[in-house]
PDB file of N, CA and C in Angstrom:
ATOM      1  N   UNK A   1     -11.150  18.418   8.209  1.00  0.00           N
ATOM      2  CA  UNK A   1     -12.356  17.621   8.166  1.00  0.00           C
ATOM      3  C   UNK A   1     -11.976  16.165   7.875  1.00  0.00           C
ATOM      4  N   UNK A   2     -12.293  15.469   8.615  1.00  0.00           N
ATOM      5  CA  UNK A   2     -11.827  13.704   8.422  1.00  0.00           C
ATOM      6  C   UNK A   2     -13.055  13.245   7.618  1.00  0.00           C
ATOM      7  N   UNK A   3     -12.417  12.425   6.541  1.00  0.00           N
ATOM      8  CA  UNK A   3     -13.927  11.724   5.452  1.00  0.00           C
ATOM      9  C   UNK A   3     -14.010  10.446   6.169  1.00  0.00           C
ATOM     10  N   UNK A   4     -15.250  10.090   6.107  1.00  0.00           N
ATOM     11  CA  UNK A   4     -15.571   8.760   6.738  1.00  0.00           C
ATOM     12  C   UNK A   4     -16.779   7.968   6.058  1.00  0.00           C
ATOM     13  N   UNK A   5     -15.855   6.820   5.180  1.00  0.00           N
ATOM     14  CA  UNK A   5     -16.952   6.094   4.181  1.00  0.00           C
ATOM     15  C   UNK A   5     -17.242   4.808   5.214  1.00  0.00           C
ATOM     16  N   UNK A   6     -18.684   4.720   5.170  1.00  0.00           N
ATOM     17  CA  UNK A   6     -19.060   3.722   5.969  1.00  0.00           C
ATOM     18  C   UNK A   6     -20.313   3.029   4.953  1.00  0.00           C
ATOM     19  N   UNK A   7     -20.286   1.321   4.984  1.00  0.00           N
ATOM     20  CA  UNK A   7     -21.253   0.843   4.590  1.00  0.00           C
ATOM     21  C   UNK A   7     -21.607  -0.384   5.553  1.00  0.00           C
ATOM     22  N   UNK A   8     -23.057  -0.594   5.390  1.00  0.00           N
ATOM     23  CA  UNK A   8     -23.679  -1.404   6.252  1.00  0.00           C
ATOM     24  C   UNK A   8     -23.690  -2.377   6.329  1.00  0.00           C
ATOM     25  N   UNK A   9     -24.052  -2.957   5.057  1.00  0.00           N
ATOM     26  CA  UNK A   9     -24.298  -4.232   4.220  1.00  0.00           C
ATOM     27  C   UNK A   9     -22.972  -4.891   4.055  1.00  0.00           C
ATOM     28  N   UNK A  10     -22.213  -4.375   3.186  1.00  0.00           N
ATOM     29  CA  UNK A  10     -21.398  -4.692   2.478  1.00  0.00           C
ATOM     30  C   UNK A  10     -19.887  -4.634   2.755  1.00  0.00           C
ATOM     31  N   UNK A  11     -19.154  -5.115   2.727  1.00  0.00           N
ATOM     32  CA  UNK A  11     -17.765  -5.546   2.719  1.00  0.00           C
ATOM     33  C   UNK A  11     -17.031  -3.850   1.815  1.00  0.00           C
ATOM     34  N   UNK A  12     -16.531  -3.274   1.962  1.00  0.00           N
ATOM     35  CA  UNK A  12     -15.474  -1.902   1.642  1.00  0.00           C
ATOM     36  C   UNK A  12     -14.304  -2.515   1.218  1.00  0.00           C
ATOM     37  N   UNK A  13     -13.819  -3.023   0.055  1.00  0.00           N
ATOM     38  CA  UNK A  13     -12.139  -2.907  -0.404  1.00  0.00           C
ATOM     39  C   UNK A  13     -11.520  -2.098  -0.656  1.00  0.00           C
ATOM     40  N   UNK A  14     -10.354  -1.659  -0.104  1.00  0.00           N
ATOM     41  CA  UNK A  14      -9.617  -0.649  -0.328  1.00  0.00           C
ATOM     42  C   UNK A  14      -8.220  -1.517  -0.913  1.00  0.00           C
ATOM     43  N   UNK A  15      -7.986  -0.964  -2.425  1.00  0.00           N
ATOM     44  CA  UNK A  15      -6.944  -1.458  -3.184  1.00  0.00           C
ATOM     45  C   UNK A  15      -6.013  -0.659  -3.129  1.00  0.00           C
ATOM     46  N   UNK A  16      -4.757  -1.501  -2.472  1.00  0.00           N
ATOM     47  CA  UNK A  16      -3.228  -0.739  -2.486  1.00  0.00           C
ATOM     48  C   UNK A  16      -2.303  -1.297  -2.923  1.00  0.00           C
ATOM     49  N   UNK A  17      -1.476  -0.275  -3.269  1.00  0.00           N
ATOM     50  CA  UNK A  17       0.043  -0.611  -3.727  1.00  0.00           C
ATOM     51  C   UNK A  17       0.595  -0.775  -3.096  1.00  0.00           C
ATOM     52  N   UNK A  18       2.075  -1.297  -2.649  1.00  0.00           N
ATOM     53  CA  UNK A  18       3.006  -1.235  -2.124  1.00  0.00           C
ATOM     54  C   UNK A  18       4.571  -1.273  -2.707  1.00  0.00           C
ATOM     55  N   UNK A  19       5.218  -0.876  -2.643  1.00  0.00           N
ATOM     56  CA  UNK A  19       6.179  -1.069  -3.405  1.00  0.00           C
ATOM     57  C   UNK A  19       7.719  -1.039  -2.423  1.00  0.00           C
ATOM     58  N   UNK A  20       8.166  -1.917  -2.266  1.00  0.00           N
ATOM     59  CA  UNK A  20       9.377  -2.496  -1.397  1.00  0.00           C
ATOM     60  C   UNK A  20      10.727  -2.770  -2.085  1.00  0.00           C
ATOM     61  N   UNK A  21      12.084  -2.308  -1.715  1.00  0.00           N
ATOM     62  CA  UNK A  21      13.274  -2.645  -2.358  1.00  0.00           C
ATOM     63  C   UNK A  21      13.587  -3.799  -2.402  1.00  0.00           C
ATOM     64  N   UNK A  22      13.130  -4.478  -3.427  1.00  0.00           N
ATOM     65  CA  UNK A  22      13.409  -5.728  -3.468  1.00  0.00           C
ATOM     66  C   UNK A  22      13.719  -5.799  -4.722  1.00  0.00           C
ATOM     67  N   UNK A  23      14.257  -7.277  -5.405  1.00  0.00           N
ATOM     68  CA  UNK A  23      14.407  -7.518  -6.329  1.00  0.00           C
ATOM     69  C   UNK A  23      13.562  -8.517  -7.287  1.00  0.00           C
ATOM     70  N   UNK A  24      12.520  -7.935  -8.391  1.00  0.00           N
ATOM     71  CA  UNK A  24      11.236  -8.468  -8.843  1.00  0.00           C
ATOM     72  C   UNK A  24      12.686  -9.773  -9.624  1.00  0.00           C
ATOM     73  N   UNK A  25      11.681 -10.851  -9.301  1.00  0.00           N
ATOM     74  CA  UNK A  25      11.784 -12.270 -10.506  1.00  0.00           C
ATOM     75  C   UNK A  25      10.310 -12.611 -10.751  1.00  0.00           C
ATOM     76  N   UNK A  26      10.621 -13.342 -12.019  1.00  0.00           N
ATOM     77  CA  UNK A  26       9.526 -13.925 -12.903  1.00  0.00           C
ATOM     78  C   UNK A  26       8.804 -14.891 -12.056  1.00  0.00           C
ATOM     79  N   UNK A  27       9.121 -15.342 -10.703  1.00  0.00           N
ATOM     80  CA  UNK A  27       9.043 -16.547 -10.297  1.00  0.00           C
ATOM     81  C   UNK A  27       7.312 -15.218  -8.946  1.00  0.00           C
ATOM     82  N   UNK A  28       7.707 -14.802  -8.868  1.00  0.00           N
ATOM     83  CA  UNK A  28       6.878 -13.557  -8.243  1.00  0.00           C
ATOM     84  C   UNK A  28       5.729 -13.269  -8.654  1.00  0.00           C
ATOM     85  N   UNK A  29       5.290 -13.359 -10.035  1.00  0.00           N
ATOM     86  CA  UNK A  29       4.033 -13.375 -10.577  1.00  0.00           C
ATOM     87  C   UNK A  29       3.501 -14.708 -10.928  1.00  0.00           C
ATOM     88  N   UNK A  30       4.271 -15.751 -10.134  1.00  0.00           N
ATOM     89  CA  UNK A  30       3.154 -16.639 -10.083  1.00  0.00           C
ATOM     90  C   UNK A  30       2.559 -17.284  -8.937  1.00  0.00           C
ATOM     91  N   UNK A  31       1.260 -17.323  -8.273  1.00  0.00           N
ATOM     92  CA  UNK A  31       1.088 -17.316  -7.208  1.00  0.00           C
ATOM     93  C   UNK A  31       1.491 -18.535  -6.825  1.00  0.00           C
ATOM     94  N   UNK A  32       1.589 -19.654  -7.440  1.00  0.00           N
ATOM     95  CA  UNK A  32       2.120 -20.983  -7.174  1.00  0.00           C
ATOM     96  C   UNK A  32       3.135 -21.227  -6.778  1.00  0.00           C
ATOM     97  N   UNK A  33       4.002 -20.365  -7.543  1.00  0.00           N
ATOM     98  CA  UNK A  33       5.670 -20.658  -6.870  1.00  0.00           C
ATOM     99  C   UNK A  33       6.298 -20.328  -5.576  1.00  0.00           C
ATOM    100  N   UNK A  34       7.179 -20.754  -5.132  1.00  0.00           N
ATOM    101  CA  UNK A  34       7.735 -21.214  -3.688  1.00  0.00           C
ATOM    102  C   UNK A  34       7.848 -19.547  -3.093  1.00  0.00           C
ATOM    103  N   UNK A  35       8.589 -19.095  -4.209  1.00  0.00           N
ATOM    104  CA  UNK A  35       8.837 -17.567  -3.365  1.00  0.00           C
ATOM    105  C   UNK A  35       8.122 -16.693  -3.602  1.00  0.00           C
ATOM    106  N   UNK A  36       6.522 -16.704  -4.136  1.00  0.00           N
ATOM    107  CA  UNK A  36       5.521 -15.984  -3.999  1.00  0.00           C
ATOM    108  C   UNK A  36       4.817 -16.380  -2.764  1.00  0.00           C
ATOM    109  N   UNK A  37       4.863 -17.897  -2.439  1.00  0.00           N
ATOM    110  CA  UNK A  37       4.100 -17.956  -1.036  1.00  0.00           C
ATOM    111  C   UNK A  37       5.087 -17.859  -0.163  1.00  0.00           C
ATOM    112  N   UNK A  38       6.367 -17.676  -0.305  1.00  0.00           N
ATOM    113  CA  UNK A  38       7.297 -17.466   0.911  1.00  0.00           C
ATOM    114  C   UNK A  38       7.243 -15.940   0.860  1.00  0.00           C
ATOM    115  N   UNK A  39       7.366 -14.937   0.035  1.00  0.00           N
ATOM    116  CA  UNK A  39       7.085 -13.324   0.128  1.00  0.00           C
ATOM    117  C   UNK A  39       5.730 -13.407   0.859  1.00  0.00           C
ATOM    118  N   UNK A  40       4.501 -13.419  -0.058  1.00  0.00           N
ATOM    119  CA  UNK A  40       3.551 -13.015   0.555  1.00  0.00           C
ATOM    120  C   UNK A  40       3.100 -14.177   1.974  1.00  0.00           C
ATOM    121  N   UNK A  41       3.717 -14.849   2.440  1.00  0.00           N
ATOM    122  CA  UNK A  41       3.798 -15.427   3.529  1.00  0.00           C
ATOM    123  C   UNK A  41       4.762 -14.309   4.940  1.00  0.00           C
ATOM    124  N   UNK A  42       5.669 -13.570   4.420  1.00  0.00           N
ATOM    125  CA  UNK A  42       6.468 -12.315   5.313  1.00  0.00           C
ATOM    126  C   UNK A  42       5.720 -11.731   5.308  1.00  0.00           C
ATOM    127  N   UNK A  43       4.707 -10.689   3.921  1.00  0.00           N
ATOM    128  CA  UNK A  43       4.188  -9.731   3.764  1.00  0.00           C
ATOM    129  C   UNK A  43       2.819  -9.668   4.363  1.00  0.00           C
ATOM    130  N   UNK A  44       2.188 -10.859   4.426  1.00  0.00           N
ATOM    131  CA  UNK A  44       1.081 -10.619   4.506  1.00  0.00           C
ATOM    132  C   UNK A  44       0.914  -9.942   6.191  1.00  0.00           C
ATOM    133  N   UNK A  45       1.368 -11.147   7.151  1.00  0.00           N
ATOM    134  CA  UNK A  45       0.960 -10.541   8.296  1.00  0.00           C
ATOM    135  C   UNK A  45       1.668  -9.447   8.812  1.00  0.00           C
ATOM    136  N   UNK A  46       2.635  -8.440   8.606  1.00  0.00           N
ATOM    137  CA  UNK A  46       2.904  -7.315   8.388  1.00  0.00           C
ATOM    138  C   UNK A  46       2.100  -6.520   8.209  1.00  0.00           C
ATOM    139  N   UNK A  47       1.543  -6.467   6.858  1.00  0.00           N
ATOM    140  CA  UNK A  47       0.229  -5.870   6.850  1.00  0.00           C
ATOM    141  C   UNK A  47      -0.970  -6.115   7.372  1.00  0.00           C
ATOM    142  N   UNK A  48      -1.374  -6.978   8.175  1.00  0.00           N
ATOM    143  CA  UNK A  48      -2.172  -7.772   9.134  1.00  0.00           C
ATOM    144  C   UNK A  48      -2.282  -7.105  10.525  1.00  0.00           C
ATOM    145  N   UNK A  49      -1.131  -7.000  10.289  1.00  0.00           N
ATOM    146  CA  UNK A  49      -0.557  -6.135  11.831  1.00  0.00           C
ATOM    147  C   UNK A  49      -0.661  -4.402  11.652  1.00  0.00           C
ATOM    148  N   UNK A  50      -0.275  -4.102  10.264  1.00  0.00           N
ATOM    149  CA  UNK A  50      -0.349  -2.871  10.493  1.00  0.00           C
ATOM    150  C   UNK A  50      -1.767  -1.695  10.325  1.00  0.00           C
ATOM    151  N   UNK A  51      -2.849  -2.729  10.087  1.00  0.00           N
ATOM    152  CA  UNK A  51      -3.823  -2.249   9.398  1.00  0.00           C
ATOM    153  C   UNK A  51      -4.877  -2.562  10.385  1.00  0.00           C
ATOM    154  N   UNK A  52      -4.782  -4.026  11.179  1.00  0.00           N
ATOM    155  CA  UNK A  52      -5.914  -4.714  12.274  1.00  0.00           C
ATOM    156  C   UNK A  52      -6.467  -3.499  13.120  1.00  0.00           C
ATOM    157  N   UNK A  53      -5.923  -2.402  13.036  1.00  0.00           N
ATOM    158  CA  UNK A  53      -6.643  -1.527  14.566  1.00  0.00           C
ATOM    159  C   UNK A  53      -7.432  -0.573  13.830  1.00  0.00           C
ATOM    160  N   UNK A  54      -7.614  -0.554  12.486  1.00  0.00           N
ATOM    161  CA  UNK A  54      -8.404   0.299  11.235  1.00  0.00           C
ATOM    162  C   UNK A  54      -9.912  -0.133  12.097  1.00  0.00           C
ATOM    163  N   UNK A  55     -10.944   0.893  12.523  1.00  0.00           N
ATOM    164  CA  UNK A  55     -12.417   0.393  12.299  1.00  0.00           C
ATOM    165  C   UNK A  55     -13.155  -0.190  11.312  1.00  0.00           C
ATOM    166  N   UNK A  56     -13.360  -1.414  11.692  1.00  0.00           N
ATOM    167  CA  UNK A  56     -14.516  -2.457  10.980  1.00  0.00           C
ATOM    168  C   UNK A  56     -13.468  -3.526   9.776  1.00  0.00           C
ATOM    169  N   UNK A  57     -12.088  -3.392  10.486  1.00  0.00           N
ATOM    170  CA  UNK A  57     -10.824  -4.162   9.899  1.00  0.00           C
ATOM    171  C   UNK A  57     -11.714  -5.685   9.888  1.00  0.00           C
ATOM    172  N   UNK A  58     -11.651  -5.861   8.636  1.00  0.00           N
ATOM    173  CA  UNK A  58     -11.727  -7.508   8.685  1.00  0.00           C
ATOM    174  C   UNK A  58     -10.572  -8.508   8.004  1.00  0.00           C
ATOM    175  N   UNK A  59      -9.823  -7.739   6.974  1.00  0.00           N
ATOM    176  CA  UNK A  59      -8.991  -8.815   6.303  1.00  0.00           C
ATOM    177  C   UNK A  59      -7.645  -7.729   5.619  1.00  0.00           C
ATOM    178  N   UNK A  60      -6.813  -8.364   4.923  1.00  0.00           N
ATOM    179  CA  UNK A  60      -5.914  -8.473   4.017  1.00  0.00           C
ATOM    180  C   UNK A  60      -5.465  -9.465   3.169  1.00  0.00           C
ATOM    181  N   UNK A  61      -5.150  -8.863   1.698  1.00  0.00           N
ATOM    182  CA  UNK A  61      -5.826 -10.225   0.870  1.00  0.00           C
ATOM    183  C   UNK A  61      -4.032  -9.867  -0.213  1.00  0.00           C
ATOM    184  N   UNK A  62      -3.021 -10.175   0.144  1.00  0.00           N
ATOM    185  CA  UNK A  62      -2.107 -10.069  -0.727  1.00  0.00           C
ATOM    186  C   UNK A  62      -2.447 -10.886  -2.300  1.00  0.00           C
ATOM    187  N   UNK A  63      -2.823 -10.044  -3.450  1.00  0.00           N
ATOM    188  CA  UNK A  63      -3.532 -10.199  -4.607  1.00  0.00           C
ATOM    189  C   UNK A  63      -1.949 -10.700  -5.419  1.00  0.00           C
ATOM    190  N   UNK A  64      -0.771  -9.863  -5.361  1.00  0.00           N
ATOM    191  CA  UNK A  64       0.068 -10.231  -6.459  1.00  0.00           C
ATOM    192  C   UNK A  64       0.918  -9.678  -6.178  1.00  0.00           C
ATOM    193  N   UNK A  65       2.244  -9.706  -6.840  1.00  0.00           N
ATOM    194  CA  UNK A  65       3.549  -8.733  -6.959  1.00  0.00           C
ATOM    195  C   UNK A  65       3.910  -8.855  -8.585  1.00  0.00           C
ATOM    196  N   UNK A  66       4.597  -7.693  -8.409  1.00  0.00           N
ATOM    197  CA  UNK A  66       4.878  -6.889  -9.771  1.00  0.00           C
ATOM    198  C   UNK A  66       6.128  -6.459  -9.576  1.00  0.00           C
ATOM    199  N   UNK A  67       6.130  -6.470 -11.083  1.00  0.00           N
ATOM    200  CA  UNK A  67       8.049  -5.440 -11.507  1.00  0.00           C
ATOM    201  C   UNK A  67       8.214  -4.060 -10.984  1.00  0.00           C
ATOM    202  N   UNK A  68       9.049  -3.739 -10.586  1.00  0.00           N
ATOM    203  CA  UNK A  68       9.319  -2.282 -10.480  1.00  0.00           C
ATOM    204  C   UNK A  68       9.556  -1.810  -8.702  1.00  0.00           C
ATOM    205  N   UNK A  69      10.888  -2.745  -8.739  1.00  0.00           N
ATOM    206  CA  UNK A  69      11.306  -3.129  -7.224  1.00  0.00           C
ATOM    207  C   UNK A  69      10.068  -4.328  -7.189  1.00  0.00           C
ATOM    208  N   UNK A  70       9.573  -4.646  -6.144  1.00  0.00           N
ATOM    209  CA  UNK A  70       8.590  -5.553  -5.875  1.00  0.00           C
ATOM    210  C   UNK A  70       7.338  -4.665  -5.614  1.00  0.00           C
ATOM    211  N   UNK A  71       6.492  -4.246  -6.603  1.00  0.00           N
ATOM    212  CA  UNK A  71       5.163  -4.139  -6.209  1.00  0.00           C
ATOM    213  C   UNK A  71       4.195  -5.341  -5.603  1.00  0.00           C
ATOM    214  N   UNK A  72       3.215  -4.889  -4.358  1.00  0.00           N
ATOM    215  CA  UNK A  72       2.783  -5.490  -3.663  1.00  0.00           C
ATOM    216  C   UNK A  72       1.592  -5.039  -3.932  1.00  0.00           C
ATOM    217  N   UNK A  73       0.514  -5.957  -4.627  1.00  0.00           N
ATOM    218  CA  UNK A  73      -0.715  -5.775  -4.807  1.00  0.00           C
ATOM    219  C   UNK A  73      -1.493  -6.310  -3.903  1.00  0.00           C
ATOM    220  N   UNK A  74      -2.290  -5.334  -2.731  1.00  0.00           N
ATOM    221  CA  UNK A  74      -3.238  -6.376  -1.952  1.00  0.00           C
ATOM    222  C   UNK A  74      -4.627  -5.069  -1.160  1.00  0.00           C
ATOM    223  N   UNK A  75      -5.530  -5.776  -1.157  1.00  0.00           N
ATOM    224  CA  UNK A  75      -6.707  -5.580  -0.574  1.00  0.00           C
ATOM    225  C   UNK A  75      -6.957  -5.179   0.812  1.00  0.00           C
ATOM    226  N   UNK A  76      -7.341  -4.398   1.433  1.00  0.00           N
ATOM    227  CA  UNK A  76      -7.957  -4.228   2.814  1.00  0.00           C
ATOM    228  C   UNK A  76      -9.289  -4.557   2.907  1.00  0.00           C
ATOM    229  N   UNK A  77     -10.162  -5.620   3.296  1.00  0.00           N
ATOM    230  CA  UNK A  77     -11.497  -5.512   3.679  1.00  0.00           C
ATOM    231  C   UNK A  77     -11.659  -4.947   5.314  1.00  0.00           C
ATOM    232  N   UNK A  78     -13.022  -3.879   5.061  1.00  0.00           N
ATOM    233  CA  UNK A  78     -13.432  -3.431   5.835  1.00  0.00           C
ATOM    234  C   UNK A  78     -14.805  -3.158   5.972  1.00  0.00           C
ATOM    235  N   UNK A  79     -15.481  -2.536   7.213  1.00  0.00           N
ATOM    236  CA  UNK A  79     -16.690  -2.202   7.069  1.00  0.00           C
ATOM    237  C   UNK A  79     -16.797  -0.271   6.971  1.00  0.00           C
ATOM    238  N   UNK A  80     -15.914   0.125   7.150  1.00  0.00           N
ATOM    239  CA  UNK A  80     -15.905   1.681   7.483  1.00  0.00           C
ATOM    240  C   UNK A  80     -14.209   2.112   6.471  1.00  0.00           C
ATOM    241  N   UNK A  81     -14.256   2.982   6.169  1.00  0.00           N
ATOM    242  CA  UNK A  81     -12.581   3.790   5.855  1.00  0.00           C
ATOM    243  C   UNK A  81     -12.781   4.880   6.281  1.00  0.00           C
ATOM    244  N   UNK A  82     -12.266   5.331   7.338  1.00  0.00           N
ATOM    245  CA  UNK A  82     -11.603   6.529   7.682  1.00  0.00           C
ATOM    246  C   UNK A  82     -10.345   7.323   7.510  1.00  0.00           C
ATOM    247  N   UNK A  83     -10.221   7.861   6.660  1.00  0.00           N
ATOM    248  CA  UNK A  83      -9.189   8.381   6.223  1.00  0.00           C
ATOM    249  C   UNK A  83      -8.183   8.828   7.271  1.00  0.00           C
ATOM    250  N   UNK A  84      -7.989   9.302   8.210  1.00  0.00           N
ATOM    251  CA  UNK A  84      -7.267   9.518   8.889  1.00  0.00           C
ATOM    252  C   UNK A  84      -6.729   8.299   9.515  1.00  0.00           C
ATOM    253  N   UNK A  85      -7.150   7.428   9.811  1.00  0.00           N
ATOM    254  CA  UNK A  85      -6.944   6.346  10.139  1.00  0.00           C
ATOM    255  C   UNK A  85      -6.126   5.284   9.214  1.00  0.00           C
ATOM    256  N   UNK A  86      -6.640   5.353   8.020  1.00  0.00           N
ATOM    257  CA  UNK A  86      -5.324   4.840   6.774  1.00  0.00           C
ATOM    258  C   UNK A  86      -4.275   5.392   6.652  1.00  0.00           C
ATOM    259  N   UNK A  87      -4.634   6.708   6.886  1.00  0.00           N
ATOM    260  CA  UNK A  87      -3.300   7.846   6.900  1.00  0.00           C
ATOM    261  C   UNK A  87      -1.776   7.538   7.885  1.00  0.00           C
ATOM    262  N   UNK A  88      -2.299   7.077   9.219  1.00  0.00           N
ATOM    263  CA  UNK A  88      -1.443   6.876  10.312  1.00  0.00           C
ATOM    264  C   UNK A  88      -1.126   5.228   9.691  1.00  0.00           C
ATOM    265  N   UNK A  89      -1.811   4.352   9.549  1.00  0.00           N
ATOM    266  CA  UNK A  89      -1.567   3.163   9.595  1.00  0.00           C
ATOM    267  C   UNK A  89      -0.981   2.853   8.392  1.00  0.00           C
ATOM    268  N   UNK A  90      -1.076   3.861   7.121  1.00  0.00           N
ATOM    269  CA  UNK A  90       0.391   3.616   5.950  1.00  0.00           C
ATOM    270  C   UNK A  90       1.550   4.620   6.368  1.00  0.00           C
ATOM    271  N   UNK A  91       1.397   5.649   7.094  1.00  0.00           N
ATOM    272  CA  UNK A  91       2.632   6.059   7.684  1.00  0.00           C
ATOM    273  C   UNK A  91       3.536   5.074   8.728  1.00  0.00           C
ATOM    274  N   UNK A  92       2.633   4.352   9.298  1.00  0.00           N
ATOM    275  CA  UNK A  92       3.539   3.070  10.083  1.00  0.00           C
ATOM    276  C   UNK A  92       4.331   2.358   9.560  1.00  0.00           C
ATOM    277  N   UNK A  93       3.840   2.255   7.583  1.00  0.00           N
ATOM    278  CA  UNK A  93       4.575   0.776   6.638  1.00  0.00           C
ATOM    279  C   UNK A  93       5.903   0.768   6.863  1.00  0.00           C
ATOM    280  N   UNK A  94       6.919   1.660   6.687  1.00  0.00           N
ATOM    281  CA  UNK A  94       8.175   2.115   6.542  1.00  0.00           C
ATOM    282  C   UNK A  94       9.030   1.335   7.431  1.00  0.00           C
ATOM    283  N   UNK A  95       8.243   1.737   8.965  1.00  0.00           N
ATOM    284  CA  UNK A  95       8.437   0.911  10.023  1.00  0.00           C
ATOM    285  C   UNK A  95       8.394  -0.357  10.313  1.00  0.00           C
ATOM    286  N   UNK A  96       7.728  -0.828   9.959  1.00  0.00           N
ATOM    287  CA  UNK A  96       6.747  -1.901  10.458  1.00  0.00           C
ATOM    288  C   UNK A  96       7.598  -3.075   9.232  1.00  0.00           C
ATOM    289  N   UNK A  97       7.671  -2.320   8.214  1.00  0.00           N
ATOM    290  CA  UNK A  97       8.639  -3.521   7.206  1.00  0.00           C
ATOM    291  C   UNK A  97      10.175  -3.702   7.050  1.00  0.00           C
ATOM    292  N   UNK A  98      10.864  -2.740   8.188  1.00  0.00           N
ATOM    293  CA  UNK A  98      12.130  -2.462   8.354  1.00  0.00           C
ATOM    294  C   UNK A  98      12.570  -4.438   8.061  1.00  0.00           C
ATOM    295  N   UNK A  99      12.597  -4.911   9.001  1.00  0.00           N
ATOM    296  CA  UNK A  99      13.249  -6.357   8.866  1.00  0.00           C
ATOM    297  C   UNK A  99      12.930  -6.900   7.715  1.00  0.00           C
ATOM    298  N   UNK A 100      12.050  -6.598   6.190  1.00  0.00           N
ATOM    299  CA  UNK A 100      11.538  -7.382   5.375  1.00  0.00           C
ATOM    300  C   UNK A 100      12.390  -6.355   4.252  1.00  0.00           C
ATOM    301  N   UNK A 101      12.221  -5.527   3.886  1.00  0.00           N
ATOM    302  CA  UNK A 101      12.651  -4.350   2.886  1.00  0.00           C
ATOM    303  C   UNK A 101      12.582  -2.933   3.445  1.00  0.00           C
ATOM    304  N   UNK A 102      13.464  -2.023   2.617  1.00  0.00           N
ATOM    305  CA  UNK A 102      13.100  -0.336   2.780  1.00  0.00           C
ATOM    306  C   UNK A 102      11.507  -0.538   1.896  1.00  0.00           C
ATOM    307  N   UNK A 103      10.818   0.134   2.604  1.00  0.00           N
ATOM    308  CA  UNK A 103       9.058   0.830   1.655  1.00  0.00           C
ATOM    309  C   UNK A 103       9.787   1.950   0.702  1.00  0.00           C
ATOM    310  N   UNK A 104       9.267   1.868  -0.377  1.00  0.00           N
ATOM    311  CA  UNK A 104       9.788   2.716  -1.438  1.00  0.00           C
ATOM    312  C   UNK A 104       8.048   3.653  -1.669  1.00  0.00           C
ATOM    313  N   UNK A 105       7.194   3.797  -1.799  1.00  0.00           N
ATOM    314  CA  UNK A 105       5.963   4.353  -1.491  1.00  0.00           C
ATOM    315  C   UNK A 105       4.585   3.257  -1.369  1.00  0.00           C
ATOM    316  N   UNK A 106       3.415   3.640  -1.136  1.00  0.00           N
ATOM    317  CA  UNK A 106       2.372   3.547  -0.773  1.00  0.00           C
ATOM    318  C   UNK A 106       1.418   4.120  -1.468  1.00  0.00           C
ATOM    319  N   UNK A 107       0.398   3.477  -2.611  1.00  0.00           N
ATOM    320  CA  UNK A 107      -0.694   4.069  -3.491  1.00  0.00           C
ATOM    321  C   UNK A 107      -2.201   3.567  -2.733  1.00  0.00           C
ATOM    322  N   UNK A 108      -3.028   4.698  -2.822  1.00  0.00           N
ATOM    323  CA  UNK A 108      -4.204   3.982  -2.224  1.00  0.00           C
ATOM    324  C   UNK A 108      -4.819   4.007  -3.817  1.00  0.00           C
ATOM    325  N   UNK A 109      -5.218   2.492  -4.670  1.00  0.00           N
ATOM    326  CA  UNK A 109      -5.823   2.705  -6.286  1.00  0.00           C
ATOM    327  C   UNK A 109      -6.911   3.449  -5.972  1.00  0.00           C
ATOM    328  N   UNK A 110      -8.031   2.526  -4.981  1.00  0.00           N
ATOM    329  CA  UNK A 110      -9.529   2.927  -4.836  1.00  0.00           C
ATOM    330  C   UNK A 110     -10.141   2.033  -4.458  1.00  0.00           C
ATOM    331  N   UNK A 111     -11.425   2.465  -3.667  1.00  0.00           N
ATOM    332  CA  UNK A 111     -12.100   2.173  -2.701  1.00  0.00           C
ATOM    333  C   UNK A 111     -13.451   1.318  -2.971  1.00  0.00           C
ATOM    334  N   UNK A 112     -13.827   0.279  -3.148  1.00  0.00           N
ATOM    335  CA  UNK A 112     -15.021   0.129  -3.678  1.00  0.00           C
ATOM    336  C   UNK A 112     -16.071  -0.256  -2.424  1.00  0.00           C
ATOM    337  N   UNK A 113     -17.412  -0.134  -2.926  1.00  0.00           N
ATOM    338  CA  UNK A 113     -17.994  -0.295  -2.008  1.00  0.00           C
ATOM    339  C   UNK A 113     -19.120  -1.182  -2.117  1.00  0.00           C
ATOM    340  N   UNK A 114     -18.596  -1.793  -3.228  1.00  0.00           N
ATOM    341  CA  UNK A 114     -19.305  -3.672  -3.940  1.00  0.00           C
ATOM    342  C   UNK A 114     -19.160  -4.198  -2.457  1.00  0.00           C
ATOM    343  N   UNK A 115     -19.911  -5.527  -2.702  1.00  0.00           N
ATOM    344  CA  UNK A 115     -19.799  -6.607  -1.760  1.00  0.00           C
ATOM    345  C   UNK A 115     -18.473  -7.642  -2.318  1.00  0.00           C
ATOM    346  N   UNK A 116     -17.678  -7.508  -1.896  1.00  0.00           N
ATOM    347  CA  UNK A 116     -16.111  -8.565  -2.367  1.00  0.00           C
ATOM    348  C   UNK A 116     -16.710 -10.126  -1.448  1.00  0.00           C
TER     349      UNK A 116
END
């Protein structure tokens, strides 16, 4: 049975992890510094790319990185989540980030269905 959250009104964020072999610095949690906008400048459209064919895809919002290899904190806006459809399109990450890092896993936190 495929779940399929759909809202009308409102904007759907789906909050994920990412976590990539990389090596976390202090310089990473701050969004100001050179190699937070040079990471999430690689990362973002990666995930841009790997997520755009999701129904009612509107954005990706790289939020932060974290310790523990490089956690990758960032947002999917959408109008619909179909689970099967996230399913294939985080099974792509692995791939899709070969030239940037190995993917070490993929957390989906949760789904809200506020207006972001």
């Amino acid at each position: 049975m495929m779940r399929v959250l759909l809202c009308l009104s409102d904007e759907i964020e789906v909050v994920m992890l990412l976590t990539l072999d990389l090596t976390f610095t202090p310089e990473l949690s701050i969004p100001t510094s050179s190699q937070f906008i040079a990471l999430r400048g690689r990362v973002q459209p990666v995930l841009e790319a790997n997520y755009r064919s999701l129904t009612g895809f509107r954005s990706i919002n790289v939020r932060g990185f974290s310790a523990g290899s490089v956690v990758v904190d960032f947002t999917i806006g959408t109008t619909t989540v179909v689970d099967g459809e996230l399913k294939a399109a985080n099974d792509n990450l692995e791939q899709s980030f070969e030239p940037i890092a190995a993917v070490l896993g993929i957390f989906r936190l949760f789904t809200s269905q506020s207006k972001i």
